[in-house]
C-alpha atoms as a PDB file:
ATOM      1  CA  UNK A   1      25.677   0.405  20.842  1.00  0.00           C
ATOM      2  CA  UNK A   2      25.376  -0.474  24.159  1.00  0.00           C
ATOM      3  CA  UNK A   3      27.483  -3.496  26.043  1.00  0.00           C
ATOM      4  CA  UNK A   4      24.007  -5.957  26.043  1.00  0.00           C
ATOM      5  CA  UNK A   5      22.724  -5.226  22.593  1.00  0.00           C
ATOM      6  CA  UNK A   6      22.735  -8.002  20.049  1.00  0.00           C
ATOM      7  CA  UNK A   7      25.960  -7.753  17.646  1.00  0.00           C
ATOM      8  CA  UNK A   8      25.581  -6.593  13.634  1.00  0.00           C
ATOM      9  CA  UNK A   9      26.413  -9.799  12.663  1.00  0.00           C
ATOM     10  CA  UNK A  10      24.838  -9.354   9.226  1.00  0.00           C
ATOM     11  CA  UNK A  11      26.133  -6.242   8.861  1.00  0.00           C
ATOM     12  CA  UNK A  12      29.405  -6.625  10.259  1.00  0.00           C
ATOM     13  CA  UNK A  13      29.823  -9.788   7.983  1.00  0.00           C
ATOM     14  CA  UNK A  14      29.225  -6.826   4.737  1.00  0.00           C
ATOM     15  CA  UNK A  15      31.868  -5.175   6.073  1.00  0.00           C
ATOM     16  CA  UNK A  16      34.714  -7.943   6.276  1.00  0.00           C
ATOM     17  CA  UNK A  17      34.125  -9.224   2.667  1.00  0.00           C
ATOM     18  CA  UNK A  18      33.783  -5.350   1.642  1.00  0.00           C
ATOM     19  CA  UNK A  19      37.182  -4.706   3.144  1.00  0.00           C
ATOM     20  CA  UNK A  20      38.814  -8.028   2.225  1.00  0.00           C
ATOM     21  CA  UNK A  21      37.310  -7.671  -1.671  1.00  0.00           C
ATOM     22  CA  UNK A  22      37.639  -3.673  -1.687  1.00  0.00           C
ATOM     23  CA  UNK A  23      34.400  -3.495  -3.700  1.00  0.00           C
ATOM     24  CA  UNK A  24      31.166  -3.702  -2.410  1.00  0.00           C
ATOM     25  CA  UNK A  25      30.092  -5.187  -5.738  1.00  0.00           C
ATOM     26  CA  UNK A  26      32.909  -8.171  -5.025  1.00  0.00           C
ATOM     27  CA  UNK A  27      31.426  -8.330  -1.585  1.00  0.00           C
ATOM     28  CA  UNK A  28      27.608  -8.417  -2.869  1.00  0.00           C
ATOM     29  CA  UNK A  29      28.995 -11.049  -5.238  1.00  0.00           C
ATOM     30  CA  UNK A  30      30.856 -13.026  -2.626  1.00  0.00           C
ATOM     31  CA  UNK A  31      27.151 -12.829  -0.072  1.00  0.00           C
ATOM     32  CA  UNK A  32      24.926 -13.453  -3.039  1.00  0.00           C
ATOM     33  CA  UNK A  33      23.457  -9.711  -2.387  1.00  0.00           C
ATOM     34  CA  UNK A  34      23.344  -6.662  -4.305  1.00  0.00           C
ATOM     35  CA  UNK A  35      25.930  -4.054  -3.446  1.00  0.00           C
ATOM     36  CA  UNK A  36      23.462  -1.606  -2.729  1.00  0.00           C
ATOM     37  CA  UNK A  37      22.389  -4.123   0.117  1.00  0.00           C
ATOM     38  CA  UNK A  38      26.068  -4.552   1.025  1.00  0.00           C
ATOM     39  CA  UNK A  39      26.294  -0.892   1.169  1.00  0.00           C
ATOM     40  CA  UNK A  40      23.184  -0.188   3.369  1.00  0.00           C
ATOM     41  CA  UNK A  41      24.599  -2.775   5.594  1.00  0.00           C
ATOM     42  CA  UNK A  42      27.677  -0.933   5.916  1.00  0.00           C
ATOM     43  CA  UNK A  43      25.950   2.133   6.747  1.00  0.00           C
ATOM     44  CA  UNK A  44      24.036   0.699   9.008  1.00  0.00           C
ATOM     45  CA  UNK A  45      27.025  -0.462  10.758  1.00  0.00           C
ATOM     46  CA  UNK A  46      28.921   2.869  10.413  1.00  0.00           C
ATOM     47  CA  UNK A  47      25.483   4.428  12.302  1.00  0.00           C
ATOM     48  CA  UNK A  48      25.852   2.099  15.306  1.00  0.00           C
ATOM     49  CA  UNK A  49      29.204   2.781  15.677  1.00  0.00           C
ATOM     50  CA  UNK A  50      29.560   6.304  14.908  1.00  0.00           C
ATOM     51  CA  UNK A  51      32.152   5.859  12.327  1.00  0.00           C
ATOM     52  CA  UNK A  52      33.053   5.999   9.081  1.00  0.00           C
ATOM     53  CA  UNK A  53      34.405   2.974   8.013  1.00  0.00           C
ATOM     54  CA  UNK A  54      34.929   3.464   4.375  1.00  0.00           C
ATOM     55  CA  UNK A  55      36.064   6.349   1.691  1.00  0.00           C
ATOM     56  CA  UNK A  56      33.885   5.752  -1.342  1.00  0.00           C
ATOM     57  CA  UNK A  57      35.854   6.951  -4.349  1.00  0.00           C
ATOM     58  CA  UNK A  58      33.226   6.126  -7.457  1.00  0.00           C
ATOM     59  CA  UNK A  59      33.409   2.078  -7.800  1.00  0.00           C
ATOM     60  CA  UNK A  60      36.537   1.691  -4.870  1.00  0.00           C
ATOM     61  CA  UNK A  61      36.355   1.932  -1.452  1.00  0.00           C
ATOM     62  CA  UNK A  62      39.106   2.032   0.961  1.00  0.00           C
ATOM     63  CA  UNK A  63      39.469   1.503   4.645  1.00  0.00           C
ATOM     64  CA  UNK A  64      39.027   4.878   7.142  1.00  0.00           C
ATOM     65  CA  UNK A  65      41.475   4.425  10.425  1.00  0.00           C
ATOM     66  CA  UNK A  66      38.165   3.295  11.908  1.00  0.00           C
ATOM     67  CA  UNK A  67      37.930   0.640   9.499  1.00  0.00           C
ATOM     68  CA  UNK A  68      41.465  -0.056   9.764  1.00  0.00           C
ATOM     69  CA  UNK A  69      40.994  -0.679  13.255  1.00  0.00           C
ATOM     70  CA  UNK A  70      37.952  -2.651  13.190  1.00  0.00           C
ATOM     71  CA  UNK A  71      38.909  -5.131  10.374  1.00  0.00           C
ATOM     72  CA  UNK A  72      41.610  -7.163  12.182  1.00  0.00           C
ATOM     73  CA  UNK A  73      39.412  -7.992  14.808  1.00  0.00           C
ATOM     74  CA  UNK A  74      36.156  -8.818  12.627  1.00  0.00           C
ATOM     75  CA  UNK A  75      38.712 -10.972  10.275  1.00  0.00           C
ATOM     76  CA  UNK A  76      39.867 -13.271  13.555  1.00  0.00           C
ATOM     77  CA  UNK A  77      36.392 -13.473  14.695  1.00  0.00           C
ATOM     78  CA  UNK A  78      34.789 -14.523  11.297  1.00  0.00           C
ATOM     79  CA  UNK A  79      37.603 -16.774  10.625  1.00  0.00           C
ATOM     80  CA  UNK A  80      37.065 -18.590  14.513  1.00  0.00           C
ATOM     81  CA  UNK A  81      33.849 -19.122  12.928  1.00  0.00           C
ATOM     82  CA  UNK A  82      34.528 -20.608   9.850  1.00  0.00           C
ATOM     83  CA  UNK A  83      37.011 -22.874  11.598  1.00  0.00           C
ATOM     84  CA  UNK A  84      34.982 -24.112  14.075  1.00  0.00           C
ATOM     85  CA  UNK A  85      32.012 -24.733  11.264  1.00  0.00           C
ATOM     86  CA  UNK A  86      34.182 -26.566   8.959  1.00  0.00           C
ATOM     87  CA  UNK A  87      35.888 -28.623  12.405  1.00  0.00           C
ATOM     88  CA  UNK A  88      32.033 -29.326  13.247  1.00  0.00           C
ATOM     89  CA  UNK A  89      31.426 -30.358   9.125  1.00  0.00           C
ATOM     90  CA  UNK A  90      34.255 -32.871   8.728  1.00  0.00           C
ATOM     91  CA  UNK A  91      34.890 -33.839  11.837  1.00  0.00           C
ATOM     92  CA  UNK A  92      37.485 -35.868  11.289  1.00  0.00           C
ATOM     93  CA  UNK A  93      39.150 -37.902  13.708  1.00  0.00           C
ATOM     94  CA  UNK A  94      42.241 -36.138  13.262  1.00  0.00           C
ATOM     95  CA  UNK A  95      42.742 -32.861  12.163  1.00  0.00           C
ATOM     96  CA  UNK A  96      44.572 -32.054   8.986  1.00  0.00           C
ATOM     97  CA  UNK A  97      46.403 -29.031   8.425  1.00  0.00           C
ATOM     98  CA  UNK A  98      45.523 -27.317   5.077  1.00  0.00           C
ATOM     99  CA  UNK A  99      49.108 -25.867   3.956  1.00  0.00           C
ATOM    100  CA  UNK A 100      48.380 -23.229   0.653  1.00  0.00           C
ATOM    101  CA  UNK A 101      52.012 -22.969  -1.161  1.00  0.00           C
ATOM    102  CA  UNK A 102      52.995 -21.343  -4.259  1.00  0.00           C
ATOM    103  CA  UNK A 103      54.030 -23.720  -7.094  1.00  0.00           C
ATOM    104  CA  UNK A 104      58.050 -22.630  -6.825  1.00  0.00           C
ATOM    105  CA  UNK A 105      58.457 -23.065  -3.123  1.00  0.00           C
ATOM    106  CA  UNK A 106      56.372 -26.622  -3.355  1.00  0.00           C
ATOM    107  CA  UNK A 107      58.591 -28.357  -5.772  1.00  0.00           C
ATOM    108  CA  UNK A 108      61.844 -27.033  -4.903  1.00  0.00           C
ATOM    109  CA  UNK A 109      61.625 -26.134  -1.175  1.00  0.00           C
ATOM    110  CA  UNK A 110      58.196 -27.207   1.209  1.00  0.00           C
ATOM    111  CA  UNK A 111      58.771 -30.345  -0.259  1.00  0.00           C
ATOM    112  CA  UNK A 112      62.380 -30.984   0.676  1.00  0.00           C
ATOM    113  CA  UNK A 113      61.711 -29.198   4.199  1.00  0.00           C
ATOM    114  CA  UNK A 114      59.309 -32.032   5.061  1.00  0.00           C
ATOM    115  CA  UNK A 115      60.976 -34.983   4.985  1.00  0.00           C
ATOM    116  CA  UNK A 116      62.268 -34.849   8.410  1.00  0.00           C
ATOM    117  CA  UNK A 117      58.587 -33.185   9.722  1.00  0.00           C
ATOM    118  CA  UNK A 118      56.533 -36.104  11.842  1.00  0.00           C
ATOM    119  CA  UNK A 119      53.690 -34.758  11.132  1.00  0.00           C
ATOM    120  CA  UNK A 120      53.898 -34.518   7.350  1.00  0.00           C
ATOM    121  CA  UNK A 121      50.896 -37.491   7.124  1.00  0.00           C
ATOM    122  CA  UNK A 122      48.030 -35.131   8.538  1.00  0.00           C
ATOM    123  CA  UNK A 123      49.125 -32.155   6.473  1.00  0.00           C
ATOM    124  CA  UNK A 124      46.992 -30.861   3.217  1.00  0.00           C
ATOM    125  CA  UNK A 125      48.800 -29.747   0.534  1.00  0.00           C
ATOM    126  CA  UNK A 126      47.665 -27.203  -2.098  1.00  0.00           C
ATOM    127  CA  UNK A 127      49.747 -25.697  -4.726  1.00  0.00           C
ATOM    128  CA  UNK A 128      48.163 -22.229  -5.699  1.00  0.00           C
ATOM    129  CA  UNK A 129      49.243 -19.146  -7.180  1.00  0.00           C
ATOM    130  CA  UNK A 130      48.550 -15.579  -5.129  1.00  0.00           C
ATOM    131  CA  UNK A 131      45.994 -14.522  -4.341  1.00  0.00           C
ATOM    132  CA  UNK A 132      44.657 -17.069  -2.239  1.00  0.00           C
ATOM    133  CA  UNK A 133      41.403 -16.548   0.371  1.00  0.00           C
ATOM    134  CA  UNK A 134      42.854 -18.140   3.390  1.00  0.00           C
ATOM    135  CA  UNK A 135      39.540 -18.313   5.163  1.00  0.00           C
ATOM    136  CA  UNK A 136      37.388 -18.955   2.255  1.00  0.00           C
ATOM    137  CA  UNK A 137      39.324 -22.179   1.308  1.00  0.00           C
ATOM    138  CA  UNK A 138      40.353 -23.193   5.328  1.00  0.00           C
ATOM    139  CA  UNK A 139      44.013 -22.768   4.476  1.00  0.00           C
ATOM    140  CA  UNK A 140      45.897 -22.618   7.690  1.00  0.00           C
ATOM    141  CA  UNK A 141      49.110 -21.367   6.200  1.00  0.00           C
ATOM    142  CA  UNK A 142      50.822 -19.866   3.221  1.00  0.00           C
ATOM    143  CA  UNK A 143      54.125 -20.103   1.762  1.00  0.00           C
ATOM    144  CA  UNK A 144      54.692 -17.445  -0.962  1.00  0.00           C
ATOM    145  CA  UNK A 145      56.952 -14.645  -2.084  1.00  0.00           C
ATOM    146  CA  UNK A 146      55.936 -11.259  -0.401  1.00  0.00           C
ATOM    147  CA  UNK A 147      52.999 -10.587   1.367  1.00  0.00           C
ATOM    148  CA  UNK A 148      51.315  -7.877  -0.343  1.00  0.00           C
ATOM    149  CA  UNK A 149      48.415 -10.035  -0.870  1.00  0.00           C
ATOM    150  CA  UNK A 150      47.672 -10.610   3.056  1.00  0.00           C
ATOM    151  CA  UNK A 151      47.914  -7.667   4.810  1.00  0.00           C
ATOM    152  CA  UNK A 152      46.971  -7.914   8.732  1.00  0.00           C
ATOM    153  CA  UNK A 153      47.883 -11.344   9.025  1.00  0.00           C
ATOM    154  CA  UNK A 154      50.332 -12.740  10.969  1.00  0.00           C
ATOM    155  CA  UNK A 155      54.106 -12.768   8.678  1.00  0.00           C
ATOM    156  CA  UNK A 156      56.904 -14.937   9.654  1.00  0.00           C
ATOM    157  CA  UNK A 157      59.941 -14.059   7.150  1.00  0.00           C
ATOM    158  CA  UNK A 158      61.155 -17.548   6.296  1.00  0.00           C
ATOM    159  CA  UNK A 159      64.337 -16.378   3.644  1.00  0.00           C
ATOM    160  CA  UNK A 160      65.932 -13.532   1.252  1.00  0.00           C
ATOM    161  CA  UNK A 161      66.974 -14.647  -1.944  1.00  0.00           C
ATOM    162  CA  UNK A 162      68.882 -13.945  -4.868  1.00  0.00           C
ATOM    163  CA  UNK A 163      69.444 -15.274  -8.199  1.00  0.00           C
ATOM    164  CA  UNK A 164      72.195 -17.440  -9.833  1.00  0.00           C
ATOM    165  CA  UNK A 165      72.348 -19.481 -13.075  1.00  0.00           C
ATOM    166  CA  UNK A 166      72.059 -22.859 -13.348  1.00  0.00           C
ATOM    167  CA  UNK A 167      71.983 -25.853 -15.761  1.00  0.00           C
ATOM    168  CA  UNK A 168      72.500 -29.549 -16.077  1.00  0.00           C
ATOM    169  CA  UNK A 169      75.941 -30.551 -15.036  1.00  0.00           C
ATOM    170  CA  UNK A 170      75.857 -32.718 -18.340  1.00  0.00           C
ATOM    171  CA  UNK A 171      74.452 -29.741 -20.308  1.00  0.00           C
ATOM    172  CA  UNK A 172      77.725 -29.267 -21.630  1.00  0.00           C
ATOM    173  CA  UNK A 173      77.265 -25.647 -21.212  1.00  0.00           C
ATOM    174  CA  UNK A 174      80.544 -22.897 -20.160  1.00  0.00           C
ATOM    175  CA  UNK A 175      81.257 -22.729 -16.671  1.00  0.00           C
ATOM    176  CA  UNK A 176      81.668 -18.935 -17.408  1.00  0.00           C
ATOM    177  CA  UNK A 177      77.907 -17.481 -17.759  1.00  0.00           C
ATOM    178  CA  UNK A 178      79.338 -14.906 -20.409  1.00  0.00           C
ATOM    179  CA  UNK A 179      80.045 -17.887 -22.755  1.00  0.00           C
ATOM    180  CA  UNK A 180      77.022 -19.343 -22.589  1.00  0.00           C
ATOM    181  CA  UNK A 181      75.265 -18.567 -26.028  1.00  0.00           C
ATOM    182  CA  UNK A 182      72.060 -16.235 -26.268  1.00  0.00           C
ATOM    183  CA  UNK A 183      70.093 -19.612 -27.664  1.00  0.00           C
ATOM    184  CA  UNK A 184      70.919 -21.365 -24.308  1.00  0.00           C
ATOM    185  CA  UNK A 185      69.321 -18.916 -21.945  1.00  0.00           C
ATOM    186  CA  UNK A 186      66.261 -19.632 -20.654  1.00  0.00           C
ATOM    187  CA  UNK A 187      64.040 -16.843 -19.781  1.00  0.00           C
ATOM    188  CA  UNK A 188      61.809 -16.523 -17.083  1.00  0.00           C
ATOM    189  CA  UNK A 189      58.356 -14.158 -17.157  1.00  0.00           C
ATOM    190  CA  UNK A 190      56.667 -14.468 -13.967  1.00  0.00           C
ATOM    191  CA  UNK A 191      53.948 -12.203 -15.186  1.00  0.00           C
ATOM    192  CA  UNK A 192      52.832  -8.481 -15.354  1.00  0.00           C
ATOM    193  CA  UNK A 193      52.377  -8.585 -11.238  1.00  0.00           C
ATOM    194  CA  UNK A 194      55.872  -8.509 -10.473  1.00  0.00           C
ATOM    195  CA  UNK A 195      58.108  -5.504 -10.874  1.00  0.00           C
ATOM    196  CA  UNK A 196      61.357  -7.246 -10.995  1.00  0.00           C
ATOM    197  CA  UNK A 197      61.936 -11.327 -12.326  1.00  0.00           C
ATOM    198  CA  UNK A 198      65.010 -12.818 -13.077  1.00  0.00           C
ATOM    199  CA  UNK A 199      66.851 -10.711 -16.071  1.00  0.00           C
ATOM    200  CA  UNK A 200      69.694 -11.983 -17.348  1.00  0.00           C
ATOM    201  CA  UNK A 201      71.001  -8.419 -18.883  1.00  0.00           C
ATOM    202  CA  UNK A 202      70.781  -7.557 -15.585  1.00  0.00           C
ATOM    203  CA  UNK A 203      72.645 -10.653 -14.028  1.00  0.00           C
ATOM    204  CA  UNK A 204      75.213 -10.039 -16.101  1.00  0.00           C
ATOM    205  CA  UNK A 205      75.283  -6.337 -14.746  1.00  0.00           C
ATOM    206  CA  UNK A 206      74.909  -7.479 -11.365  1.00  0.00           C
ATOM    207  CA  UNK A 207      78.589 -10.366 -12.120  1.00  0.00           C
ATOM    208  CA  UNK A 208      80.224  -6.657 -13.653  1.00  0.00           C
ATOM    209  CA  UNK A 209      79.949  -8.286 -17.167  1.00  0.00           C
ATOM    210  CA  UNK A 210      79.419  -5.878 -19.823  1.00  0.00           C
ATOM    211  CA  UNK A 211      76.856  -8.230 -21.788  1.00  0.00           C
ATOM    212  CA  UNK A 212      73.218  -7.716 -23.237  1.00  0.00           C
ATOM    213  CA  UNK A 213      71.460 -11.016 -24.399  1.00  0.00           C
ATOM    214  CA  UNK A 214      69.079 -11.042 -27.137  1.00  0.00           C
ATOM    215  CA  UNK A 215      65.679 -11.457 -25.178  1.00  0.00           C
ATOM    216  CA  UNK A 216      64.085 -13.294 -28.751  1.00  0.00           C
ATOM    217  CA  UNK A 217      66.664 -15.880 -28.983  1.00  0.00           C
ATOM    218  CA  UNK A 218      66.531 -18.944 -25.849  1.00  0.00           C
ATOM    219  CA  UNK A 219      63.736 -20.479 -24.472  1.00  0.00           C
ATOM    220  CA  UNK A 220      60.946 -19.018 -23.045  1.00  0.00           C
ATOM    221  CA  UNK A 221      58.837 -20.259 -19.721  1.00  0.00           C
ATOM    222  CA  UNK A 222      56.126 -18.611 -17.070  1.00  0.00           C
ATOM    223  CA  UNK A 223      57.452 -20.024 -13.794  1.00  0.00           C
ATOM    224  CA  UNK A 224      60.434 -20.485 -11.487  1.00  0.00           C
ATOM    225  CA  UNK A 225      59.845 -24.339 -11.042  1.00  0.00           C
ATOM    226  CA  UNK A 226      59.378 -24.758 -14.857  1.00  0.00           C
ATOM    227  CA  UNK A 227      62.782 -23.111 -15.403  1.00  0.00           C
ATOM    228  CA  UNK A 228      64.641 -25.269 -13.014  1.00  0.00           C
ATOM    229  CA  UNK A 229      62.915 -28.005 -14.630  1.00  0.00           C
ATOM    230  CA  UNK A 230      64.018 -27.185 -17.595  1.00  0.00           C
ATOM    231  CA  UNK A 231      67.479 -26.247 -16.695  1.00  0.00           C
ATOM    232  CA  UNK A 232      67.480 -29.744 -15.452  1.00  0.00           C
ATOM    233  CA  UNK A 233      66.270 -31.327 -18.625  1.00  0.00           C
ATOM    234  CA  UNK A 234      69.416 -29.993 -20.176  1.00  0.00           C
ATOM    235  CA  UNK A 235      67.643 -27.363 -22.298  1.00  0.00           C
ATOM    236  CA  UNK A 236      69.918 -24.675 -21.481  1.00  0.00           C
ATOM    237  CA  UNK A 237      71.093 -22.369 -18.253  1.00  0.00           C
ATOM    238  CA  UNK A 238      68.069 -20.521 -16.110  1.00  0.00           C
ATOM    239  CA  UNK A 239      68.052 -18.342 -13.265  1.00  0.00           C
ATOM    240  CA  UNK A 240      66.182 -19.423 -10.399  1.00  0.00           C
ATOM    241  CA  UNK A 241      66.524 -18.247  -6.616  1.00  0.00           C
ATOM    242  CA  UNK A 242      69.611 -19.542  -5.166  1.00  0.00           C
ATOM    243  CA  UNK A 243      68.075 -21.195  -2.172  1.00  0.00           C
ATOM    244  CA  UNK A 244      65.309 -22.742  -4.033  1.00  0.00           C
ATOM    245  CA  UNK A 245      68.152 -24.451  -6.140  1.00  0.00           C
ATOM    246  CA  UNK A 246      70.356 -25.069  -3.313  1.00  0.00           C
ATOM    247  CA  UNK A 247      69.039 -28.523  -2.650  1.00  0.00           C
ATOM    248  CA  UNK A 248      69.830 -29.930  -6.434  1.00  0.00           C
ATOM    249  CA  UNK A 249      72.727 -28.358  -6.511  1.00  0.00           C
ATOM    250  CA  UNK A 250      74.088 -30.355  -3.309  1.00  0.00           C
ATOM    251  CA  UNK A 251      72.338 -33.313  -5.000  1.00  0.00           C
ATOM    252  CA  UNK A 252      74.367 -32.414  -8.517  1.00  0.00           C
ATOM    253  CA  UNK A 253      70.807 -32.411 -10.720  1.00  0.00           C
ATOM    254  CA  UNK A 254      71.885 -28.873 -10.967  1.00  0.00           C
ATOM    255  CA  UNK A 255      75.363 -26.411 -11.165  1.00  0.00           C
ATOM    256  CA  UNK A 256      75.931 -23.148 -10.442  1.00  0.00           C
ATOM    257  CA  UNK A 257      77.311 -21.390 -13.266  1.00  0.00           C
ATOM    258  CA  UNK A 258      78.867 -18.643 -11.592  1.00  0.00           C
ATOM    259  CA  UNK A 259      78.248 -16.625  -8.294  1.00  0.00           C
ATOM    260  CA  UNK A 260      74.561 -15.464  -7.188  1.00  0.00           C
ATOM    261  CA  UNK A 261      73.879 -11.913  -7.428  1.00  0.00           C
ATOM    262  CA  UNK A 262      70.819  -9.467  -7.797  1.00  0.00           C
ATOM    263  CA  UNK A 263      68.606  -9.808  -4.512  1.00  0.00           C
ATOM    264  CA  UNK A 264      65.307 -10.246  -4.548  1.00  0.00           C
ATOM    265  CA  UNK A 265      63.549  -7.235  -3.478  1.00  0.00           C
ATOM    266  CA  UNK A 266      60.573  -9.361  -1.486  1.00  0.00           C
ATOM    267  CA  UNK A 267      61.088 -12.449   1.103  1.00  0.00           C
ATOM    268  CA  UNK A 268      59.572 -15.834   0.838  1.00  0.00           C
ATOM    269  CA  UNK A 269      57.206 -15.702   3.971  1.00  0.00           C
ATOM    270  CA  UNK A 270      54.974 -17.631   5.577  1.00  0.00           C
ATOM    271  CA  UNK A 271      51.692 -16.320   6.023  1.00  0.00           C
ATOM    272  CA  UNK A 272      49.118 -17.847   9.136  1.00  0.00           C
ATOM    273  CA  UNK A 273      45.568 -16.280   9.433  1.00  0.00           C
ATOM    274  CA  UNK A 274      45.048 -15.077  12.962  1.00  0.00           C
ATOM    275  CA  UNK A 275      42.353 -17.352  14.177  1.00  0.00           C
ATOM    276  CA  UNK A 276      44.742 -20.100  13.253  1.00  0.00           C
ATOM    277  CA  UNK A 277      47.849 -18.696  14.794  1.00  0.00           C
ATOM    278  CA  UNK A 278      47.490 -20.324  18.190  1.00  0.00           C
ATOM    279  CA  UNK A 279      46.528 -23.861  17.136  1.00  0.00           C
ATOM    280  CA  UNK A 280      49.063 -26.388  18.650  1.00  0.00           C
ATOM    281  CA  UNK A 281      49.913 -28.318  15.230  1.00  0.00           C
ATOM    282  CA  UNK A 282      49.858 -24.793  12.947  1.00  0.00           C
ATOM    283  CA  UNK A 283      52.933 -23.701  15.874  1.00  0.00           C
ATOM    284  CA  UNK A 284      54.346 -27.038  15.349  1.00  0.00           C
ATOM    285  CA  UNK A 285      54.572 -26.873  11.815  1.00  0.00           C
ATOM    286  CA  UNK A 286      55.536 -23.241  11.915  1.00  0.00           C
ATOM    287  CA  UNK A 287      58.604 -23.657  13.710  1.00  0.00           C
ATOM    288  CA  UNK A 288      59.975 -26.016  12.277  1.00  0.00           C
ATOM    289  CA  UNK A 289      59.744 -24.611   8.660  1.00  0.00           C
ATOM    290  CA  UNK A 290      61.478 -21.509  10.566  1.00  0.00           C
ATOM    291  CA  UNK A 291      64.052 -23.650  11.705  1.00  0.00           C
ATOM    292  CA  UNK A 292      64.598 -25.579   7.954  1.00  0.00           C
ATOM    293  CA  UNK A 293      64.641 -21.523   6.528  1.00  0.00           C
ATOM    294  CA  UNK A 294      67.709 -21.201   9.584  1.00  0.00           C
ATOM    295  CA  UNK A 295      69.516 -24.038   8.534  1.00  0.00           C
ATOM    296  CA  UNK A 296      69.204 -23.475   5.030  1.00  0.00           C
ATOM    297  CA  UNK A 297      70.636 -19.390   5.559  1.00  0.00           C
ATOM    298  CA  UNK A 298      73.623 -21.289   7.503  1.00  0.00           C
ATOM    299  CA  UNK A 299      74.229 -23.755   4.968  1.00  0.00           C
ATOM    300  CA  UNK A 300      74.001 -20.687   2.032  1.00  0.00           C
ATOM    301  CA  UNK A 301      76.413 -18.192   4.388  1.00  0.00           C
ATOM    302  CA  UNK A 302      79.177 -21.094   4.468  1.00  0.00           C
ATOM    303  CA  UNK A 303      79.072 -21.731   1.061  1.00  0.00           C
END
């Protein structure tokens, strides 16, 4: 392709959603095409540039080095696009930041973090579970545990965590977590996504107690916030991340019933898409959630 030939734009636009959906019958889907018209567009694309962008294993498709190299690029440049179309739509007369968190971190740590932000009035909050389309929906950052989900985007590591038990200080529950009857734990599934969620066989590993609960008996819930929330309701003793419950437990709505132990094996992050990355207020905000994530290790390391 030579330097004064009109850009691909159709057929460069096939190959972002193709790459960011990994199918191009999610991408057809996504354009309101076929996927035989996403894939000619790809090949059409791959002919001007003299690469191959894909491997097409039957129904999957994965990224060449080419296409590796390409995407991050294409991704900023669409997402410029859709920023400055959706600035253009609204125009409002000051521009809110649209702030994408998972449910956990929103209740029991964004939240908190905020209160001493000035700019908290012109933010957008949205409580969502992963995976989120940051450009699709105009979310300007992420808060969520691991970043699997977003790969080439720009990753700020906010915290590490690990997991301690906790319950209502009027609860009337044992201090000692190996007292604590197999009725009064509450168990947490976060789903068949994660590899490892809070255990509390493996807790009690983790303190050097030799102690296996019986997983039927206790309460049962889907979500880190609910079991804090339940913890606090006085329905029996949950494990949550330690620095999620750090702020009720300085408050007293919650105790720590024994030390925190098994790490988690992915951070809490915050996640900015690159087109966004530069904007004054996204820095703003950025840094100072870093610097709330600093204070809180502090606070945790002199404890």
């Amino acid at each position: 392709m030579l330097m004064d030939d009109p850009l691909p734009l159709n057929a460069l636009r096939a190959f972002e959603v193709a790459a960011r959906t990994g199918s191009f019958v999610a991408a057809g889907a996504e354009l309101g095409v076929s996927a035989a018209a996403v894939s000619q567009q790809v090949k059409a694309l791959e002919a001007t540039l003299g690469k191959q962008l894909f491997l097409r294993r039957g129904n999957r498709i994965v990224l060449t080095d080419a296409g590796r190299t390409l995407y991050p690029g294409v991704d900023s440049a669409f997402g410029e696009l859709r920023a400055a179309t959706r600035a253009l739509r609204s125009a409002p007369r000051r521009e809110r930041l649209r702030v994408s968190v998972l449910p956990s971190l929103a209740d029991l740590w964004l939240l908190p973090a905020l209160r001493d932000y000035p700019g908290r009035a012109l933010l957008d909050l949205r409580v969502q579970d992963d995976p989120v389309d940051l450009a699709r929906e105009g979310v300007d950052l992420r808060l969520t545990y691991g970043a699997h989900f977003y790969p080439d985007l720009v990753v700020d590591v906010l915290f590490a965590d690990r997991l301690v038990a906790v319950a209502a200080p009027g609860a009337g529950l044992p201090d000692d977590p190996l007292q604590i009857a197999d009725a009064d734990l509450i168990h947490t599934d976060w789903g068949r996504d994660y590899g490892v969620q809070p255990d509390w066989a493996q807790h009690f590993e983790a303190l050097g107690l030799k102690r296996v609960p019986d997983i039927g008996a206790g309460l049962r819930v889907d979500s880190t916030t609910l079991a804090a929330a339940a913890a606090r309701a006085g329905l029996g003793a949950a494990l949550v991340p330690e620095r999620l419950a750090a702020g009720e437990i300085a408050r007293g709505t919650l105790r720590a019933l024994g030390p925190a132990r098994g790490g988690l094996p992915r951070d809490y992050v915050l996640v900015t898409p690159h087109a966004r990355a530069r904007h004054r207020g996204v820095q703003a905000l950025r840094a100072h959630l870093q610097a709330v994530a600093a204070r809180d290790r502090a606070a945790i390391t002199v404890v």
